[in-house]
PDB file of N, CA and C in Angstrom:
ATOM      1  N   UNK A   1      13.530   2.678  -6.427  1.00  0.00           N
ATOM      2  CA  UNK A   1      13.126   2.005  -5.198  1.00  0.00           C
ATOM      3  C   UNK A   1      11.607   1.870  -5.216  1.00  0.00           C
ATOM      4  N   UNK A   2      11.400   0.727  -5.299  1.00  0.00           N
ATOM      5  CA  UNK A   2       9.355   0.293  -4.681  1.00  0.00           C
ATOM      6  C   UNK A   2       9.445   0.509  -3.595  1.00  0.00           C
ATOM      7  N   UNK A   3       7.778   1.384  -3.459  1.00  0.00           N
ATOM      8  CA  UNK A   3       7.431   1.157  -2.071  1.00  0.00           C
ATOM      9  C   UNK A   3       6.558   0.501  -1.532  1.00  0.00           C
ATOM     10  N   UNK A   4       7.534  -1.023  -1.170  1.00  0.00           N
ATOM     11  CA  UNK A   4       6.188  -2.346  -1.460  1.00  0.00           C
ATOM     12  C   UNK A   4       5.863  -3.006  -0.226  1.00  0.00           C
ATOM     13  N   UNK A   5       5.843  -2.386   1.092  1.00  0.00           N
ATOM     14  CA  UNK A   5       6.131  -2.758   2.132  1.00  0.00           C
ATOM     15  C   UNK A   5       5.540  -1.814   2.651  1.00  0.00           C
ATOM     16  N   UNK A   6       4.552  -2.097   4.558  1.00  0.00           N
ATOM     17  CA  UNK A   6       4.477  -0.763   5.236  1.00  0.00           C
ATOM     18  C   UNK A   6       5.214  -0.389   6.183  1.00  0.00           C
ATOM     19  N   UNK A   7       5.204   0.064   7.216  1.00  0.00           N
ATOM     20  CA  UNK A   7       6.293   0.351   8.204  1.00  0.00           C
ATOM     21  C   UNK A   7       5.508   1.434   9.035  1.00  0.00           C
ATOM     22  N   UNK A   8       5.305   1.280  10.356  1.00  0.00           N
ATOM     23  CA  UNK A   8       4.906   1.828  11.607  1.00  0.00           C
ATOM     24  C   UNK A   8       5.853   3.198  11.627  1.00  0.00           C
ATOM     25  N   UNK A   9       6.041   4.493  12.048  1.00  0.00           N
ATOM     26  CA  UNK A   9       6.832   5.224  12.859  1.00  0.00           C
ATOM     27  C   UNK A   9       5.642   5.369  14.088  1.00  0.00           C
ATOM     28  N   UNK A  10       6.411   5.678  15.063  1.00  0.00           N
ATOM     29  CA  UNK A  10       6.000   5.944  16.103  1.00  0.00           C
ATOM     30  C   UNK A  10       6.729   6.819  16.587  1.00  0.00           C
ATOM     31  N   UNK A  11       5.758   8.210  16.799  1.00  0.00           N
ATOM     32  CA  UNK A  11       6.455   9.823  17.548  1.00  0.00           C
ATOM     33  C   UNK A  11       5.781   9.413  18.725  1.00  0.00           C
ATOM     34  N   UNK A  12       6.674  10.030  19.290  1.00  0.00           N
ATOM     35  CA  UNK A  12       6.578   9.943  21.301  1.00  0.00           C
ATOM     36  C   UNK A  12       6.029  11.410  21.656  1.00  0.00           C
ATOM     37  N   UNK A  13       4.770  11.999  22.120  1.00  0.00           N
ATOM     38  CA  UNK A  13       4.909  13.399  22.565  1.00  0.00           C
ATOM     39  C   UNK A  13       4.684  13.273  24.282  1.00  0.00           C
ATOM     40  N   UNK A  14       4.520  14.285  24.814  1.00  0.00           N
ATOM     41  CA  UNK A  14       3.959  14.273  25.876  1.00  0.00           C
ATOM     42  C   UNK A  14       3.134  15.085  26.641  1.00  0.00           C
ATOM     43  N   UNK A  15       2.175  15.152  27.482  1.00  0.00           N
ATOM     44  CA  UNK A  15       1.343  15.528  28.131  1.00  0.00           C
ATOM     45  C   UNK A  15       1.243  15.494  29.121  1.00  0.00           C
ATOM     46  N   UNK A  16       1.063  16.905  30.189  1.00  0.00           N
ATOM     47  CA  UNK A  16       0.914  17.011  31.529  1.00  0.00           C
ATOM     48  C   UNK A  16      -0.333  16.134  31.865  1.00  0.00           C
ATOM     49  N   UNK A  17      -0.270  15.443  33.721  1.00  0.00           N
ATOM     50  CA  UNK A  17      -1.889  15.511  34.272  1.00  0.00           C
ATOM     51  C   UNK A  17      -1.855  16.382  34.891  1.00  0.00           C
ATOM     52  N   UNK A  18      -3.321  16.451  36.037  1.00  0.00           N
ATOM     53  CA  UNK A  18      -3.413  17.833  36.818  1.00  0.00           C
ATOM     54  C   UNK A  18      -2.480  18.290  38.161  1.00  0.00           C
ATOM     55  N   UNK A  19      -1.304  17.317  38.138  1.00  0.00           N
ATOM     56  CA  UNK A  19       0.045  17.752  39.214  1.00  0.00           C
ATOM     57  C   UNK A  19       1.075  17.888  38.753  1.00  0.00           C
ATOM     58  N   UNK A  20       1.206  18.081  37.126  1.00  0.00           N
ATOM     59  CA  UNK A  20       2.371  18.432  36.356  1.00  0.00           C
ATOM     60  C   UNK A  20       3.191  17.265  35.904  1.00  0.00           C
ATOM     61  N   UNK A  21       3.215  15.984  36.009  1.00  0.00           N
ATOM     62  CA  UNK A  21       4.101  14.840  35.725  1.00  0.00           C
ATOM     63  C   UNK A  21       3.586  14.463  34.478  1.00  0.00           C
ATOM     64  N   UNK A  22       4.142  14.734  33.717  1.00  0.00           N
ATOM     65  CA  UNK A  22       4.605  14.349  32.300  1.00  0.00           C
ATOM     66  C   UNK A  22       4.202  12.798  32.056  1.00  0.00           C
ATOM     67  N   UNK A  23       3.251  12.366  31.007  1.00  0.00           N
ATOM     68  CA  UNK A  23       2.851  11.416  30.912  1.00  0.00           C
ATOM     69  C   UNK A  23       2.931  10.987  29.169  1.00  0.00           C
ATOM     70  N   UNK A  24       3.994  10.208  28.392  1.00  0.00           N
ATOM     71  CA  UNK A  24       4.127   9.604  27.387  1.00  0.00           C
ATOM     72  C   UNK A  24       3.130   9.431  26.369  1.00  0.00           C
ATOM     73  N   UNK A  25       2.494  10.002  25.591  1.00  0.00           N
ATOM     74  CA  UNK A  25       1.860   9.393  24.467  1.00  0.00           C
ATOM     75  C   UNK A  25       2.355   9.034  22.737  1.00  0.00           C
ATOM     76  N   UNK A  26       2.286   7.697  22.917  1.00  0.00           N
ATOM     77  CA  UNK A  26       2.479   7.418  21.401  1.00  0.00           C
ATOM     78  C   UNK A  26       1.515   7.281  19.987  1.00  0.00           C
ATOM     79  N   UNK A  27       2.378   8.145  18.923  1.00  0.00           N
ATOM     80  CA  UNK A  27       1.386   8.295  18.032  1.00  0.00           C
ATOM     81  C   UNK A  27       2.133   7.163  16.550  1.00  0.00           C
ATOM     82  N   UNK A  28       1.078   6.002  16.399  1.00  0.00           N
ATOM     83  CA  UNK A  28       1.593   5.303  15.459  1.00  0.00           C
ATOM     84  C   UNK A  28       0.717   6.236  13.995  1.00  0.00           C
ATOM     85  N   UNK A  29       1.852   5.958  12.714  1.00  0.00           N
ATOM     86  CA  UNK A  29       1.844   6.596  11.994  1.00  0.00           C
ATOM     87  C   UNK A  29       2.579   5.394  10.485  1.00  0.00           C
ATOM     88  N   UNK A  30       1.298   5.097   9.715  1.00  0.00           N
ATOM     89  CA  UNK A  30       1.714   3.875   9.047  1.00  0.00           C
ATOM     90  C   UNK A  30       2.214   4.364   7.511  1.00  0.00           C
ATOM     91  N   UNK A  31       3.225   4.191   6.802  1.00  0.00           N
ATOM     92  CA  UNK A  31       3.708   4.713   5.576  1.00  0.00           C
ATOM     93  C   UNK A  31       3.987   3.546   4.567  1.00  0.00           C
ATOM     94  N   UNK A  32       4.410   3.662   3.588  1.00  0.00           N
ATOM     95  CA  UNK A  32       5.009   3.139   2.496  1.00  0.00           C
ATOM     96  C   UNK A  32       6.487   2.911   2.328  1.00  0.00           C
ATOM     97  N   UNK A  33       7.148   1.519   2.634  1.00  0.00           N
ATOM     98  CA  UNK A  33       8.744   1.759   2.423  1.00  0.00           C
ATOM     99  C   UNK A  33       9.460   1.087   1.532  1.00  0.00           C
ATOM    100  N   UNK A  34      10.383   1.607   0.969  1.00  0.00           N
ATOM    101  CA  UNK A  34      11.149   0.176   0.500  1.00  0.00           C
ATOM    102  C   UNK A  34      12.326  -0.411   1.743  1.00  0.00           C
ATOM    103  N   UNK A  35      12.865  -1.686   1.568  1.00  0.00           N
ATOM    104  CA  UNK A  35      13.869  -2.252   2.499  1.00  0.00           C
ATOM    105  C   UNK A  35      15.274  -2.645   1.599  1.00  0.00           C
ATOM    106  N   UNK A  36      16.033  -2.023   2.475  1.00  0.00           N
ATOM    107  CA  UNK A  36      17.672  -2.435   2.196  1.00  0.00           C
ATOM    108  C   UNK A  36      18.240  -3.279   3.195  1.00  0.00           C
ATOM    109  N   UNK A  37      19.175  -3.972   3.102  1.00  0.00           N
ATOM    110  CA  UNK A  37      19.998  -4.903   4.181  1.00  0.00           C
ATOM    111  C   UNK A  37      21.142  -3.837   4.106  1.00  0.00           C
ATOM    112  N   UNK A  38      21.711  -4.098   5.349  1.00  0.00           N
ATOM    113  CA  UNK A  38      23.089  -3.411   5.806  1.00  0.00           C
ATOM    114  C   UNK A  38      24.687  -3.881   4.970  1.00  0.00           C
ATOM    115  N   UNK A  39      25.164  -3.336   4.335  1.00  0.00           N
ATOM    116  CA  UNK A  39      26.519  -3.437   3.399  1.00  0.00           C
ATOM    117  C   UNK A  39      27.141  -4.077   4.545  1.00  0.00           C
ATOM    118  N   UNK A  40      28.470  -4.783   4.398  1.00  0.00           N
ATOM    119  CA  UNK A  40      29.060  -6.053   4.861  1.00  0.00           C
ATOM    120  C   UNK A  40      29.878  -4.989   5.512  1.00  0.00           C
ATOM    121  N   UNK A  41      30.289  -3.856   5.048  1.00  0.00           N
ATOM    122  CA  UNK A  41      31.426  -2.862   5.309  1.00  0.00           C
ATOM    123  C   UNK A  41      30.547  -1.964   6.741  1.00  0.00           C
ATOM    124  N   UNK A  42      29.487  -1.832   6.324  1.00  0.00           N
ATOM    125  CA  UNK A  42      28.945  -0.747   7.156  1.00  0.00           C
ATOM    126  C   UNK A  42      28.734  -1.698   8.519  1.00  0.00           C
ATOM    127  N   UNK A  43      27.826  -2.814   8.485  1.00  0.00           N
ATOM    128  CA  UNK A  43      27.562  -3.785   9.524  1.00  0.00           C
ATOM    129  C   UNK A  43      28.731  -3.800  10.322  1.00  0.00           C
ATOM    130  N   UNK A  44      30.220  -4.012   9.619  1.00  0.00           N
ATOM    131  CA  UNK A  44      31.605  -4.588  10.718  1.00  0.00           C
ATOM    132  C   UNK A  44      32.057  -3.012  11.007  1.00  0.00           C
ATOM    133  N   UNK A  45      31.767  -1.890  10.659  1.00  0.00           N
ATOM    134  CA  UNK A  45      31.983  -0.980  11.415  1.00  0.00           C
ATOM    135  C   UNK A  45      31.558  -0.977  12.652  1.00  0.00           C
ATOM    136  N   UNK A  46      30.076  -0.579  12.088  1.00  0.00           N
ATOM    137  CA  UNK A  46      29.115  -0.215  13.366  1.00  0.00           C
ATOM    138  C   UNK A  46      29.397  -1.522  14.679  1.00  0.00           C
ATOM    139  N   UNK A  47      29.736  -3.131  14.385  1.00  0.00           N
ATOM    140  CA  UNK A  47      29.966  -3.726  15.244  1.00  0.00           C
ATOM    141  C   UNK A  47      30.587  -3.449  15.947  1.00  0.00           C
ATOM    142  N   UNK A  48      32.230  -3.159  15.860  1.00  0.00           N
ATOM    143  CA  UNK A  48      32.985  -2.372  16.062  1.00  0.00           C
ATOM    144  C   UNK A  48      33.010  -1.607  17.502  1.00  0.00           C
ATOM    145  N   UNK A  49      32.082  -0.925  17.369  1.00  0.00           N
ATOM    146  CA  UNK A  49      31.738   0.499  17.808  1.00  0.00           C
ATOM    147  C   UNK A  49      30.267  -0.067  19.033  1.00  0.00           C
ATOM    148  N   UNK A  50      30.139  -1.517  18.906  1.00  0.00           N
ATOM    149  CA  UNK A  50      29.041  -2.008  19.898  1.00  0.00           C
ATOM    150  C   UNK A  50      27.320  -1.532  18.937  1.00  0.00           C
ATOM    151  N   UNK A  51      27.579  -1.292  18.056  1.00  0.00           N
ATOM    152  CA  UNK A  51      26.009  -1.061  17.303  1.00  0.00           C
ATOM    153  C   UNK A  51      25.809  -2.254  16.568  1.00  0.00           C
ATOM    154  N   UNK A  52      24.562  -2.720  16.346  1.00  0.00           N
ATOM    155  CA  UNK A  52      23.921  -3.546  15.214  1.00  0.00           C
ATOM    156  C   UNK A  52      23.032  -3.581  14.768  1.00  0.00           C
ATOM    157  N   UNK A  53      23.611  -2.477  13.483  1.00  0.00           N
ATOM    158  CA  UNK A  53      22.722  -2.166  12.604  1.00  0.00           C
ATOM    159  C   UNK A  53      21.824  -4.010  11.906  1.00  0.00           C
ATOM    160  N   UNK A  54      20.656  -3.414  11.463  1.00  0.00           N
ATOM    161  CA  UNK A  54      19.746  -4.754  11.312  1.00  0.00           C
ATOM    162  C   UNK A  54      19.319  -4.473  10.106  1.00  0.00           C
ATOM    163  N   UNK A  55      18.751  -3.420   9.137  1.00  0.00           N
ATOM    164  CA  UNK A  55      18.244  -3.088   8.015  1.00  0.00           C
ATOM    165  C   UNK A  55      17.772  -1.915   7.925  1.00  0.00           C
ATOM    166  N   UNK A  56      17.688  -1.416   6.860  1.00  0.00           N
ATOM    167  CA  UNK A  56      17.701  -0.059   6.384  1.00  0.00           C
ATOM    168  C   UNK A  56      16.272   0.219   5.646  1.00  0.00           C
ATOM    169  N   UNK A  57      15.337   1.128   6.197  1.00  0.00           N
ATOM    170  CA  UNK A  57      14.218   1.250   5.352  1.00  0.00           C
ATOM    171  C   UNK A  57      14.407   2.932   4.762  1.00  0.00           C
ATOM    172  N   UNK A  58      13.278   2.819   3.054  1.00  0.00           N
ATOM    173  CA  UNK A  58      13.779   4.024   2.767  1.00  0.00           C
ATOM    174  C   UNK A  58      12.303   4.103   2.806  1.00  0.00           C
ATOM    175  N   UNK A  59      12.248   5.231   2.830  1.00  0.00           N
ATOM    176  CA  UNK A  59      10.918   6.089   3.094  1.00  0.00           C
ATOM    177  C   UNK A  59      10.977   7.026   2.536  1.00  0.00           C
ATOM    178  N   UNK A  60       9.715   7.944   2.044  1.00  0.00           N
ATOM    179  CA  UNK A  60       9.269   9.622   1.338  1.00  0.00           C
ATOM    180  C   UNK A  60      10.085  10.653   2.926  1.00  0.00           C
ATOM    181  N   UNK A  61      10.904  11.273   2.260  1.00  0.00           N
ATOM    182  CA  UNK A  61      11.761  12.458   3.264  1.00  0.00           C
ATOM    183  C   UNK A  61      10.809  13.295   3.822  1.00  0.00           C
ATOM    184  N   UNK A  62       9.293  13.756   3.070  1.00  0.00           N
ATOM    185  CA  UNK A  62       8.222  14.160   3.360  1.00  0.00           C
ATOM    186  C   UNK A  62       7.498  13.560   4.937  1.00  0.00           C
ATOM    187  N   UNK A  63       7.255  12.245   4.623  1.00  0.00           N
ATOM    188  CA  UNK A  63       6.741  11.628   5.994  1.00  0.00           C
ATOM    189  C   UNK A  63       7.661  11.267   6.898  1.00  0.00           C
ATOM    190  N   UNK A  64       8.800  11.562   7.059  1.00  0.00           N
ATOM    191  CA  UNK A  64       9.850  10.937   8.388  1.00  0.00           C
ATOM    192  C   UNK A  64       9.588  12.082   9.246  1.00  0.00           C
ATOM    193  N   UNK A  65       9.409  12.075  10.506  1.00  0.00           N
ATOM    194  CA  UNK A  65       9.661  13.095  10.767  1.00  0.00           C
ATOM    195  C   UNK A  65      10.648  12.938  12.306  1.00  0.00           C
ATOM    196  N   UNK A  66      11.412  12.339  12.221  1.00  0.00           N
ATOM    197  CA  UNK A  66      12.243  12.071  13.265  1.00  0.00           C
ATOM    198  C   UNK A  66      12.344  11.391  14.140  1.00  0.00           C
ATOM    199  N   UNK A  67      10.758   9.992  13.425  1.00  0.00           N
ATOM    200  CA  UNK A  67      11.205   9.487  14.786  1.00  0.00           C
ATOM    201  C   UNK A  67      11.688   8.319  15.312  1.00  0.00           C
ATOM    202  N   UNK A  68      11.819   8.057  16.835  1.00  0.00           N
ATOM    203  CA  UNK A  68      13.271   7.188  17.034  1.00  0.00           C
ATOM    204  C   UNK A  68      12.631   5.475  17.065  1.00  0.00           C
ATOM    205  N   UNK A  69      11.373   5.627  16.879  1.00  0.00           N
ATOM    206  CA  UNK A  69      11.029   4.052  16.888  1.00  0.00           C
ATOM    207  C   UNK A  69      10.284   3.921  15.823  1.00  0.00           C
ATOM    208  N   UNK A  70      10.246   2.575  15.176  1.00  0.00           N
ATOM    209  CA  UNK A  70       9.387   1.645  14.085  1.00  0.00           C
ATOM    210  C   UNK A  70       9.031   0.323  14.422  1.00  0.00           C
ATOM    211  N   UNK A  71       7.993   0.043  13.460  1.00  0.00           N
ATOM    212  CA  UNK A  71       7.715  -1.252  13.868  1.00  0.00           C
ATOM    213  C   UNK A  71       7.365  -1.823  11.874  1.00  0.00           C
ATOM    214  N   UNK A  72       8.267  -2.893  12.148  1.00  0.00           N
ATOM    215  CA  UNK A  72       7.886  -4.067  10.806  1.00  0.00           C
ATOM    216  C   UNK A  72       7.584  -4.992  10.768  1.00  0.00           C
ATOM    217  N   UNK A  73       6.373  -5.898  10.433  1.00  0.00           N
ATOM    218  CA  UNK A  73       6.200  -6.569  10.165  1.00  0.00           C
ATOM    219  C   UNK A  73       5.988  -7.315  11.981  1.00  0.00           C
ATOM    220  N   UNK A  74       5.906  -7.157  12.360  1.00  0.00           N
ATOM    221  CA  UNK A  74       5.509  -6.731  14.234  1.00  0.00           C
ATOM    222  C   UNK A  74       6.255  -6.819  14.852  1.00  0.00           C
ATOM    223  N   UNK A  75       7.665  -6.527  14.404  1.00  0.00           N
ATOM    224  CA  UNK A  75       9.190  -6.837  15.320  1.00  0.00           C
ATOM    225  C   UNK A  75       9.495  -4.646  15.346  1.00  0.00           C
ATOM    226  N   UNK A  76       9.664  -4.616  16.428  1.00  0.00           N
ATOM    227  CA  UNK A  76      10.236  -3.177  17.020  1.00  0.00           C
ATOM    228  C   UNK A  76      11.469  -3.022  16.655  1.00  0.00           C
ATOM    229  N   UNK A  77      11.509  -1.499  16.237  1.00  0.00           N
ATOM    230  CA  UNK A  77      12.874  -1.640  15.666  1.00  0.00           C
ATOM    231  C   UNK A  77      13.047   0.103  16.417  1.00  0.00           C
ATOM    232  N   UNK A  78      14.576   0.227  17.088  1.00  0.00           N
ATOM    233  CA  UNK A  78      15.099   1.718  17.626  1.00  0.00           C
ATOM    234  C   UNK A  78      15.761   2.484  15.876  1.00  0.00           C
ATOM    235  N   UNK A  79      15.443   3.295  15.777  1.00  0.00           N
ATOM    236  CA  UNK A  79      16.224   4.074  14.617  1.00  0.00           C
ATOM    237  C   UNK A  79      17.980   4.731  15.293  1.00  0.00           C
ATOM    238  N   UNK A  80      18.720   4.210  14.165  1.00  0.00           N
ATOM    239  CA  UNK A  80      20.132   4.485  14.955  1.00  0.00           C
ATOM    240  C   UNK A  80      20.534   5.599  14.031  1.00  0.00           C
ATOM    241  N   UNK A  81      20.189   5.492  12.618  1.00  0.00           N
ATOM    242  CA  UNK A  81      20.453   6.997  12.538  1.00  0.00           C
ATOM    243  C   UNK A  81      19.275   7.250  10.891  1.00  0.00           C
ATOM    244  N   UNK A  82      19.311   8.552  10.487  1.00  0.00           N
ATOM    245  CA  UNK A  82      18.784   8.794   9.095  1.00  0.00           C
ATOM    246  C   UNK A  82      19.793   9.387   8.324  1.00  0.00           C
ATOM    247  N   UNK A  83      19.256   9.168   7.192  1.00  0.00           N
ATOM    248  CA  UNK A  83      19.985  10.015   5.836  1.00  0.00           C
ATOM    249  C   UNK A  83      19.397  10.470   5.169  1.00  0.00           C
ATOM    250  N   UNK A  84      19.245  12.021   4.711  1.00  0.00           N
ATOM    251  CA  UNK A  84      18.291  12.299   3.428  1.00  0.00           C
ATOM    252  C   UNK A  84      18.922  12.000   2.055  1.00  0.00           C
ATOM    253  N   UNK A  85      18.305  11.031   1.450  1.00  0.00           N
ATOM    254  CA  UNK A  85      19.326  11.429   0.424  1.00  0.00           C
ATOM    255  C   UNK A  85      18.878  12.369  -0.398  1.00  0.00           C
ATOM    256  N   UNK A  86      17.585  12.669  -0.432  1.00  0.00           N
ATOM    257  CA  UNK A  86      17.413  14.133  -1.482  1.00  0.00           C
ATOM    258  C   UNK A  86      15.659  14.560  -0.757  1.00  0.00           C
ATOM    259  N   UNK A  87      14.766  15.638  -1.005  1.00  0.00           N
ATOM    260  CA  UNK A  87      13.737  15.597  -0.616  1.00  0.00           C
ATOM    261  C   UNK A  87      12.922  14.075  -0.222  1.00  0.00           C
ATOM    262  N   UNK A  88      12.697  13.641  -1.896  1.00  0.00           N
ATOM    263  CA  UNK A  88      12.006  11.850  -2.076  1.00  0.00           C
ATOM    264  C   UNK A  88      12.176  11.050  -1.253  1.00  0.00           C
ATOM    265  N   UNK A  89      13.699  10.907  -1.011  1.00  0.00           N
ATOM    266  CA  UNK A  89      13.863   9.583  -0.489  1.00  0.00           C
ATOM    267  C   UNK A  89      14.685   9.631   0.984  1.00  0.00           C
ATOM    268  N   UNK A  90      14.541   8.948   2.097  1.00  0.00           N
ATOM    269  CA  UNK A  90      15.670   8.970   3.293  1.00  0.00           C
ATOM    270  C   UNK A  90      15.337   8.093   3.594  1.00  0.00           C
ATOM    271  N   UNK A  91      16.809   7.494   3.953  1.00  0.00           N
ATOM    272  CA  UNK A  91      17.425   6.431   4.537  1.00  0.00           C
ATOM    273  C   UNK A  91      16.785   6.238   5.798  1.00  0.00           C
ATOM    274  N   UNK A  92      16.382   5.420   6.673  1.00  0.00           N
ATOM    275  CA  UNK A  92      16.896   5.435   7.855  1.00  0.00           C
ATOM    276  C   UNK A  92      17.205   3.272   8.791  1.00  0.00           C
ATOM    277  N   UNK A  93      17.969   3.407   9.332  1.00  0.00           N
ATOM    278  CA  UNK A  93      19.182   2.310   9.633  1.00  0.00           C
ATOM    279  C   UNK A  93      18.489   2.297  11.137  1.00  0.00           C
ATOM    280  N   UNK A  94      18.198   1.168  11.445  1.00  0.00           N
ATOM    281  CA  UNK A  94      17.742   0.691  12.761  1.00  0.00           C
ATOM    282  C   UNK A  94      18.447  -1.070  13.170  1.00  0.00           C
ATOM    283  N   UNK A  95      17.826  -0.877  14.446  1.00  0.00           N
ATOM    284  CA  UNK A  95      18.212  -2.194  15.095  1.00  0.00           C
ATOM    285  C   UNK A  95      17.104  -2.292  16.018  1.00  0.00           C
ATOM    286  N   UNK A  96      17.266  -3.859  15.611  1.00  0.00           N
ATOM    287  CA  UNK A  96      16.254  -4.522  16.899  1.00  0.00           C
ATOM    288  C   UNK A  96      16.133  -3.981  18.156  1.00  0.00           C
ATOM    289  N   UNK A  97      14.697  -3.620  18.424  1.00  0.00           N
ATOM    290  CA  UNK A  97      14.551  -3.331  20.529  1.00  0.00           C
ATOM    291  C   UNK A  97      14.588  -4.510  20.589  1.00  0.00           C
ATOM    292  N   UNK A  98      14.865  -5.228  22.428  1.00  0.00           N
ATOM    293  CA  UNK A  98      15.242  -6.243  22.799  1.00  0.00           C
ATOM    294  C   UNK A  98      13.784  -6.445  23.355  1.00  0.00           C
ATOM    295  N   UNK A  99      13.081  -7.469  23.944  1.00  0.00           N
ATOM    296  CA  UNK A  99      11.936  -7.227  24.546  1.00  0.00           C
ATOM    297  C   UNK A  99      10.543  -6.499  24.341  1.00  0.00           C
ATOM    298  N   UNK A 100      10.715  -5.810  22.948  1.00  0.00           N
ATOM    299  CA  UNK A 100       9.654  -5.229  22.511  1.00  0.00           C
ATOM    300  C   UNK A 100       9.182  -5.615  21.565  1.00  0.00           C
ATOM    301  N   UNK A 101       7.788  -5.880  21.607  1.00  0.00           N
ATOM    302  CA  UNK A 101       7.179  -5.949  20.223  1.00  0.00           C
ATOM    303  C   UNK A 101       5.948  -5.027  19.600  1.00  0.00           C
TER     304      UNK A 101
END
């Protein structure tokens, strides 16, 4: 697999103000990926089931670190699930956010 492409993650943490309400910060975090398209088999599952999966980026298992949004190429993408396949390399399978870019 090349890693000939970049790819955004974005971890969500959060932070109190001074009355305790929890306030969202996002940390973009830019890596190296390769890209897979979704198998014909896996796509009519997940349809199935109301998911649509959109494409599969693989990434270093080192830099993922869980999180649930990306951005490619400036289209937002929700992560629907990961796979390690060994330390090197993990899967992870997303779909388009609607309204986000």
């Amino acid at each position: 697999m090349t890693y000939d492409n970049e790819l955004t993650l974005i971890s969500q943490t959060y932070t109190e103000d001074e009355i305790g309400n929890q306030i969202p910060a996002e940390t973009e975090t830019v890596v190296l990926c390769g890209v897979k398209s979704i198998g014909r088999t896996e796509f009519y599952n997940a349809a199935a089931t109301g998911l649509r999966p959109e494409v599969i980026f693989v990434v270093h298992g080192y830099e993922y670190n869980g999180e649930q949004k990306v951005i490619f190429e400036g289209v937002g993408y929700e992560v629907m699930r990961s796979y390690a396949i060994d330390f090197e390399e993990t899967e992870i399978t997303c779909q388009k956010m609607i309204g986000v870019v």
